[in-house]
N, C-alpha and C. Protein backbone atom coordinates (compact mmCIF):
# COMPACT_ATOMS: atom_id res chain seq x y z
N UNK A 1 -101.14 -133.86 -12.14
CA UNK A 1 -99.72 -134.07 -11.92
C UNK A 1 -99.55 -135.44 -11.26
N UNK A 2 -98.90 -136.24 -11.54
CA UNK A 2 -98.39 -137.52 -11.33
C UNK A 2 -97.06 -138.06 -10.19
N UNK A 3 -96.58 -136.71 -10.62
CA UNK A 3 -95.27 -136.38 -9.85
C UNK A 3 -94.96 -135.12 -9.58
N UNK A 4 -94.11 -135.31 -8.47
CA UNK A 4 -93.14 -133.80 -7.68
C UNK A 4 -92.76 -132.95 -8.83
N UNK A 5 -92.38 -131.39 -9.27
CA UNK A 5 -91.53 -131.31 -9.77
C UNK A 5 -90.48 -129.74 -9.07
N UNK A 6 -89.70 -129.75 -9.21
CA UNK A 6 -88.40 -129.02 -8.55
C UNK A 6 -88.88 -127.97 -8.79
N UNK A 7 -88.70 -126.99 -8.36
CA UNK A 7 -88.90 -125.47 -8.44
C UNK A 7 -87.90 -124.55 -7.92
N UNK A 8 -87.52 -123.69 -8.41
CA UNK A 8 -86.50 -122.20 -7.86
C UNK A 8 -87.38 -121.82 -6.86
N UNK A 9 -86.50 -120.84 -6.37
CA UNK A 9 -87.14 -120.64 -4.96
C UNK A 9 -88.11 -119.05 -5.84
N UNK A 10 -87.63 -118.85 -6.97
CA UNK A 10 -88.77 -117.71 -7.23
C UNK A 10 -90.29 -118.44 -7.57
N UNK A 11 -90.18 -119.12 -8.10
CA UNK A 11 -91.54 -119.91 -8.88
C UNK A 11 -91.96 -120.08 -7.54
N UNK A 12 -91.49 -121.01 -6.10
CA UNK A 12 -91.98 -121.04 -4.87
C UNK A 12 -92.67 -119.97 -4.18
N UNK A 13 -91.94 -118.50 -4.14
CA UNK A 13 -92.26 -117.48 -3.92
C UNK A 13 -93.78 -116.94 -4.27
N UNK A 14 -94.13 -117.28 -5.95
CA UNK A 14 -94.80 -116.68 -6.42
C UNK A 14 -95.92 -117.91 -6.55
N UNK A 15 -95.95 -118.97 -5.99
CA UNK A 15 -97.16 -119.59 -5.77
C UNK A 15 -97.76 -119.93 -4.37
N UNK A 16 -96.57 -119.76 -3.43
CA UNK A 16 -96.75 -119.10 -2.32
C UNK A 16 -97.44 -117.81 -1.91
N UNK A 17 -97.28 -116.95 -2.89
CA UNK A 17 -98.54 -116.07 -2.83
C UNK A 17 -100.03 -116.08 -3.53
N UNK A 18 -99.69 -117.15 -4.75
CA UNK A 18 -100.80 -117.56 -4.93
C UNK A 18 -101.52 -118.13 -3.94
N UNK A 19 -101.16 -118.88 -2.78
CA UNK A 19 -101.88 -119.36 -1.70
C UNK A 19 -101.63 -120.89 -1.81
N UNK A 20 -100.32 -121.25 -2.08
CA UNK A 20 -99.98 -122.77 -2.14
C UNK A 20 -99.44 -123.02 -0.37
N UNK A 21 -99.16 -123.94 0.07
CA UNK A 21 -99.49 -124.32 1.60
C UNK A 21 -97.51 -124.71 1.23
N UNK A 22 -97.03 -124.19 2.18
CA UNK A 22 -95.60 -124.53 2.11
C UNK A 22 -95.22 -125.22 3.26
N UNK A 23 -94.44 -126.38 3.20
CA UNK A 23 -94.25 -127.19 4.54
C UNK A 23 -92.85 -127.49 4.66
N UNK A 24 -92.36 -127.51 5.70
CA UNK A 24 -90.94 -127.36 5.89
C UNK A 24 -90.72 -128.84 6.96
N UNK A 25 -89.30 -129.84 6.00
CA UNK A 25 -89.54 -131.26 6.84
C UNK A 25 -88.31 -131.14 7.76
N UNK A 26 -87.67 -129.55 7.57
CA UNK A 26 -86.11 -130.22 8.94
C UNK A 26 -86.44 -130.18 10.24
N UNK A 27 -85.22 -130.22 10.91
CA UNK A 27 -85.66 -131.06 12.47
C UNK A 27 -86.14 -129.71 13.17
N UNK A 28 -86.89 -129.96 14.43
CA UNK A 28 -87.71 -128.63 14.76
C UNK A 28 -86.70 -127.76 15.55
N UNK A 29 -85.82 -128.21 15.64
CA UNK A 29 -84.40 -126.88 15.82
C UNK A 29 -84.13 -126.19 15.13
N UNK A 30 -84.37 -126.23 13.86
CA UNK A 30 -84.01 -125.32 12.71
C UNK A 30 -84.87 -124.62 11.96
N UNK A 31 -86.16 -125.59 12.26
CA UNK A 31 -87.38 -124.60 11.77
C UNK A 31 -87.73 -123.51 12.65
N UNK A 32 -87.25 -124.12 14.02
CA UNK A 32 -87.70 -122.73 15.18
C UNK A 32 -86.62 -121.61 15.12
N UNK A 33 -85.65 -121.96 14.32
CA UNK A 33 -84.51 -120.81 14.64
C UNK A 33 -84.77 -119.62 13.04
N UNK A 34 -85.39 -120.41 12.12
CA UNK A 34 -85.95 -119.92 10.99
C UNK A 34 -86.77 -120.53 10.10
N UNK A 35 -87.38 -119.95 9.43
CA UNK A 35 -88.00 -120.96 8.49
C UNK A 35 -88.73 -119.77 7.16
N UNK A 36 -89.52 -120.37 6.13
CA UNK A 36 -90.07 -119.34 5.63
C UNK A 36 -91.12 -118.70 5.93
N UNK A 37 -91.42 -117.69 6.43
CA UNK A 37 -93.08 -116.81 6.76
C UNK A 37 -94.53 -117.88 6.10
N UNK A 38 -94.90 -118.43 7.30
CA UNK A 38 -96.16 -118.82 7.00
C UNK A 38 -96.06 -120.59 6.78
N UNK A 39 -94.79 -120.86 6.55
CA UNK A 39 -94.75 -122.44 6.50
C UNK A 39 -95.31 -123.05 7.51
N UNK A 40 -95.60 -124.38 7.44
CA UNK A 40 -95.79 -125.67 8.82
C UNK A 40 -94.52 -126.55 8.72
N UNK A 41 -94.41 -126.53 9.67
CA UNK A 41 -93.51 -127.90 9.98
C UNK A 41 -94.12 -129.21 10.12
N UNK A 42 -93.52 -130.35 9.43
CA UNK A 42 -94.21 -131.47 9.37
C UNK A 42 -93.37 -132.31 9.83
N UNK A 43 -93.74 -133.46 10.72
CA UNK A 43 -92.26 -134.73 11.17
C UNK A 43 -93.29 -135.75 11.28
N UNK A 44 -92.57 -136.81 11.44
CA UNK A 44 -93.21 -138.13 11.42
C UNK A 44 -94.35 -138.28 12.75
N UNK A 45 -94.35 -137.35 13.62
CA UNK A 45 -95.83 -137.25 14.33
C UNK A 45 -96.72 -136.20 13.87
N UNK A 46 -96.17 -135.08 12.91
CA UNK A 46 -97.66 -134.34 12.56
C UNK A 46 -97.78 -134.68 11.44
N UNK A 47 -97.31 -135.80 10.68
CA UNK A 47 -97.68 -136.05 9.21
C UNK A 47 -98.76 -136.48 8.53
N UNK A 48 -99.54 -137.51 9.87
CA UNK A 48 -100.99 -138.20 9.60
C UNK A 48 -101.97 -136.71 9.29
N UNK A 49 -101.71 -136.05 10.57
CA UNK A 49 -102.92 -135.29 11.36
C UNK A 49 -103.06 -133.99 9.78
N UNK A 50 -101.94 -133.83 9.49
CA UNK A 50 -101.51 -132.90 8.66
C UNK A 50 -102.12 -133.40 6.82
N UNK A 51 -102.08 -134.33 6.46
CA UNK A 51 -102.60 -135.45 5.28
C UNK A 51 -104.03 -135.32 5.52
N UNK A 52 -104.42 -135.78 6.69
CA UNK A 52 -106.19 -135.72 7.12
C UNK A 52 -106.96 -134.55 6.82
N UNK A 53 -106.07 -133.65 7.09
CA UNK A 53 -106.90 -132.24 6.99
C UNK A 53 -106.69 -131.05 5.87
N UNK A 54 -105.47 -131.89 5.23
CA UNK A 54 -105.06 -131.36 3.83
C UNK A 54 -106.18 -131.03 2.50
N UNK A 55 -105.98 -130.18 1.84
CA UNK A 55 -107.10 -129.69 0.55
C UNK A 55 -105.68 -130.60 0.01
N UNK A 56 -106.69 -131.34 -0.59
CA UNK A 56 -105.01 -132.70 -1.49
C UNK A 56 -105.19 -131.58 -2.89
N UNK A 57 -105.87 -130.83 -3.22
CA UNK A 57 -105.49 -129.78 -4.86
C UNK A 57 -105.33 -128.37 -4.56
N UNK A 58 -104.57 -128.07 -3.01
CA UNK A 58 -103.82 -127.01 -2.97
C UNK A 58 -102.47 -126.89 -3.03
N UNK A 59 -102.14 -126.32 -4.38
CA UNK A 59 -100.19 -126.72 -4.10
C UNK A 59 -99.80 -126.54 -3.12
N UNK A 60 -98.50 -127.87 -2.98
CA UNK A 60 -98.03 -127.52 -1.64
C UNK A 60 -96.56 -127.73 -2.06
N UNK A 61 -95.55 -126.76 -1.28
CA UNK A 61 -94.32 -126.93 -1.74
C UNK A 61 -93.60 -127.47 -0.45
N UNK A 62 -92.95 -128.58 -0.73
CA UNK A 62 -91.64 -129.04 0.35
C UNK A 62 -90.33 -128.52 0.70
N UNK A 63 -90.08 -127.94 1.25
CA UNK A 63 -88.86 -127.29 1.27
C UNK A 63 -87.73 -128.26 2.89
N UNK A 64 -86.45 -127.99 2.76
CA UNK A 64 -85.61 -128.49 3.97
C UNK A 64 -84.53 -127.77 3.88
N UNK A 65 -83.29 -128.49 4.11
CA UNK A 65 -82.23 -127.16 4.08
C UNK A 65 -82.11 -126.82 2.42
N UNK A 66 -81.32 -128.25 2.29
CA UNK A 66 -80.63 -127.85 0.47
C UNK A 66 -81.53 -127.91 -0.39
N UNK A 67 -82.61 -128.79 -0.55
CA UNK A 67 -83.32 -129.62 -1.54
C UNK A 67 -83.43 -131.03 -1.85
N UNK A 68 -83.02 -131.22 -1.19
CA UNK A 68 -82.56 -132.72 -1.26
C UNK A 68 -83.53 -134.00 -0.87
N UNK A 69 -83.85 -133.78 0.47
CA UNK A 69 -85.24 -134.57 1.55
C UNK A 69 -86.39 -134.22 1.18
N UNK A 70 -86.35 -132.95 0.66
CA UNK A 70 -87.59 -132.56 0.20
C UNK A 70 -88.26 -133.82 -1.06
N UNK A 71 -87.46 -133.90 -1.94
CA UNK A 71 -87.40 -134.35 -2.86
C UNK A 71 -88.30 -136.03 -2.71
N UNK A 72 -87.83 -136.53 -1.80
CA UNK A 72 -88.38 -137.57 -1.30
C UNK A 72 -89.61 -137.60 0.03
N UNK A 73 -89.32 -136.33 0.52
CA UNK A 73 -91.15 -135.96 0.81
C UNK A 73 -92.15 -135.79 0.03
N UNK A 74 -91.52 -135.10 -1.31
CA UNK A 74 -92.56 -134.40 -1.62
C UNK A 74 -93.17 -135.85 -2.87
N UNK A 75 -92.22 -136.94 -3.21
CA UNK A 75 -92.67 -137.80 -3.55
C UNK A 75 -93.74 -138.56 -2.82
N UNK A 76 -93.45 -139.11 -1.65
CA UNK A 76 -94.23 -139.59 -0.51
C UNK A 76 -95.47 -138.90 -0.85
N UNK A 77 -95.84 -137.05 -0.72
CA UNK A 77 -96.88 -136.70 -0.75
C UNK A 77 -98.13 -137.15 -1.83
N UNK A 78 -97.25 -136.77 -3.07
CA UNK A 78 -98.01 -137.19 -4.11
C UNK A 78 -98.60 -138.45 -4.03
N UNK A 79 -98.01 -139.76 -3.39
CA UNK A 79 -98.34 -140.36 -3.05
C UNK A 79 -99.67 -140.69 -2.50
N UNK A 80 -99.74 -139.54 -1.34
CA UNK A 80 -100.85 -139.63 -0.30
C UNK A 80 -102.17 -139.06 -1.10
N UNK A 81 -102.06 -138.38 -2.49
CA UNK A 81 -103.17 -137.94 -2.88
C UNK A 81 -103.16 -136.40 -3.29
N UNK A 82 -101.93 -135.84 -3.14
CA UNK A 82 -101.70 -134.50 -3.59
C UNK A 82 -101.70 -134.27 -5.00
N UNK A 83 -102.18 -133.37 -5.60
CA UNK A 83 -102.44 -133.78 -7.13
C UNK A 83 -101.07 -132.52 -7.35
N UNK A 84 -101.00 -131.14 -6.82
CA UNK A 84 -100.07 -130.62 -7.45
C UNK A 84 -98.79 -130.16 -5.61
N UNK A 85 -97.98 -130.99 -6.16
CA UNK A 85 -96.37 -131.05 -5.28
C UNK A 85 -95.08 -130.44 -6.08
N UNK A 86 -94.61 -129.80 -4.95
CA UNK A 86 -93.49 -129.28 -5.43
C UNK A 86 -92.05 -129.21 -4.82
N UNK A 87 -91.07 -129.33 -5.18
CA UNK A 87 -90.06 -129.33 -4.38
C UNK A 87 -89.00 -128.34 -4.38
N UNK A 88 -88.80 -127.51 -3.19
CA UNK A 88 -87.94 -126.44 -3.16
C UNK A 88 -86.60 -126.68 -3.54
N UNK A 89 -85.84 -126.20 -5.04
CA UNK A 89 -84.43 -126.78 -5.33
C UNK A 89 -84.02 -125.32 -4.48
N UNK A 90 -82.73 -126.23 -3.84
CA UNK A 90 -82.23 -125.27 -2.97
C UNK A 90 -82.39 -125.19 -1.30
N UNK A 91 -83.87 -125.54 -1.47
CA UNK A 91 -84.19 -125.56 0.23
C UNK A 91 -84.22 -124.46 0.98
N UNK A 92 -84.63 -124.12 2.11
CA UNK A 92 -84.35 -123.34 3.06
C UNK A 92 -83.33 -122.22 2.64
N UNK A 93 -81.91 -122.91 2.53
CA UNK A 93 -80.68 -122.13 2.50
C UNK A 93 -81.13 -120.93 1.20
N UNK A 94 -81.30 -121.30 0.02
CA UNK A 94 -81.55 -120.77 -1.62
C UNK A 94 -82.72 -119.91 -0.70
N UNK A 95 -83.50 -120.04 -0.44
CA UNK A 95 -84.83 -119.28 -0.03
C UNK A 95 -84.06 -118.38 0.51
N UNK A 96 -83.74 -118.31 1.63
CA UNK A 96 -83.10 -117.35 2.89
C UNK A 96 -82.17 -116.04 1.96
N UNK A 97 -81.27 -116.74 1.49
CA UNK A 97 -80.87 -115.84 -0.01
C UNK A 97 -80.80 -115.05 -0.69
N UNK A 98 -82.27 -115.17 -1.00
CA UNK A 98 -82.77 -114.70 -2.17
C UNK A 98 -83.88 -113.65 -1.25
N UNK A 99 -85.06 -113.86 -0.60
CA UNK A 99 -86.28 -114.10 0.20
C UNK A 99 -85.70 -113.39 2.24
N UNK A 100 -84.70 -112.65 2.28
CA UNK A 100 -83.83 -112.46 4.15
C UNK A 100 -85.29 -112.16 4.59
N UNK A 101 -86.16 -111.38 4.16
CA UNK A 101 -87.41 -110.63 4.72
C UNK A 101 -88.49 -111.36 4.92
N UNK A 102 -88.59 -112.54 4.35
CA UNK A 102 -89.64 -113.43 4.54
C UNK A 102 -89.20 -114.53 5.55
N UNK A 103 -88.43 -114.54 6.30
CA UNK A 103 -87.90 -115.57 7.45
C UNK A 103 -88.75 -115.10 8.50
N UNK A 104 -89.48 -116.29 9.51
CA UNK A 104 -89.43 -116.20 10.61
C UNK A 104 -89.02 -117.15 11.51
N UNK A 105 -88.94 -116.61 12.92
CA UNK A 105 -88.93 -117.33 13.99
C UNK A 105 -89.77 -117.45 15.01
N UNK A 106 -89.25 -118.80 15.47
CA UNK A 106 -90.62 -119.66 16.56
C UNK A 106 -90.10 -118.23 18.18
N UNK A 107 -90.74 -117.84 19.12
CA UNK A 107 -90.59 -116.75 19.62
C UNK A 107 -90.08 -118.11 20.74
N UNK A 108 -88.77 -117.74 21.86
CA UNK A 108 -87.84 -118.14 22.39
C UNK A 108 -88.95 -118.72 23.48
N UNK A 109 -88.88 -119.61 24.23
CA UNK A 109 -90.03 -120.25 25.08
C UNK A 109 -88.96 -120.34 26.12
């Protein structure tokens, strides 16, 4: 794969259980208030550490709120050496949706 390509949040779902690595890029207020079961959060300080230790040929899907940022993360990734990237159309919001049972939260500190 050369490039990102968009995905429904079912196709996400179901390679997500295949064991694809799902990473979530919104701000860490919103990933802590929800996010999808099992994602990482990634920002411009865990992005190196996160690339370094990456399997670059395990899908990984980008997700944010709408779909939108993703879109241009998940370009960036491919970039870095990811052979298969994907981008959540819809984002967060489409997931939540479709997926209420697979949300979690960061536990209140």
């Amino acid at each position: 794969m050369t490039d990102f390509k968009r995905i429904p949040p079912e196709t996400a779902h179901r390679l997500r259980e295949q064991g694809a690595v799902v990473v979530d890029i919104r701000d860490p207020q919103s990933f802590s208030a929800g996010h999808i079961s099992g994602s990482r959060h990634l920002d411009n300080h865990s992005l190196a550490d996160f690339i370094a230790q990456a399997d670059l040929d395990k899908p990984l899907v980008v997700t944010c709120y709408h779909g939108n940022s993703s879109q241009g993360a998940a370009a960036y990734l491919v970039g870095q050496g990811f052979s298969e990237v994907y981008s959540l159309d819809g984002g967060f919001e489409a997931w939540r949706g479709l997926f209420p049972g697979e949300i979690e939260q960061d536990p209140a500190e």
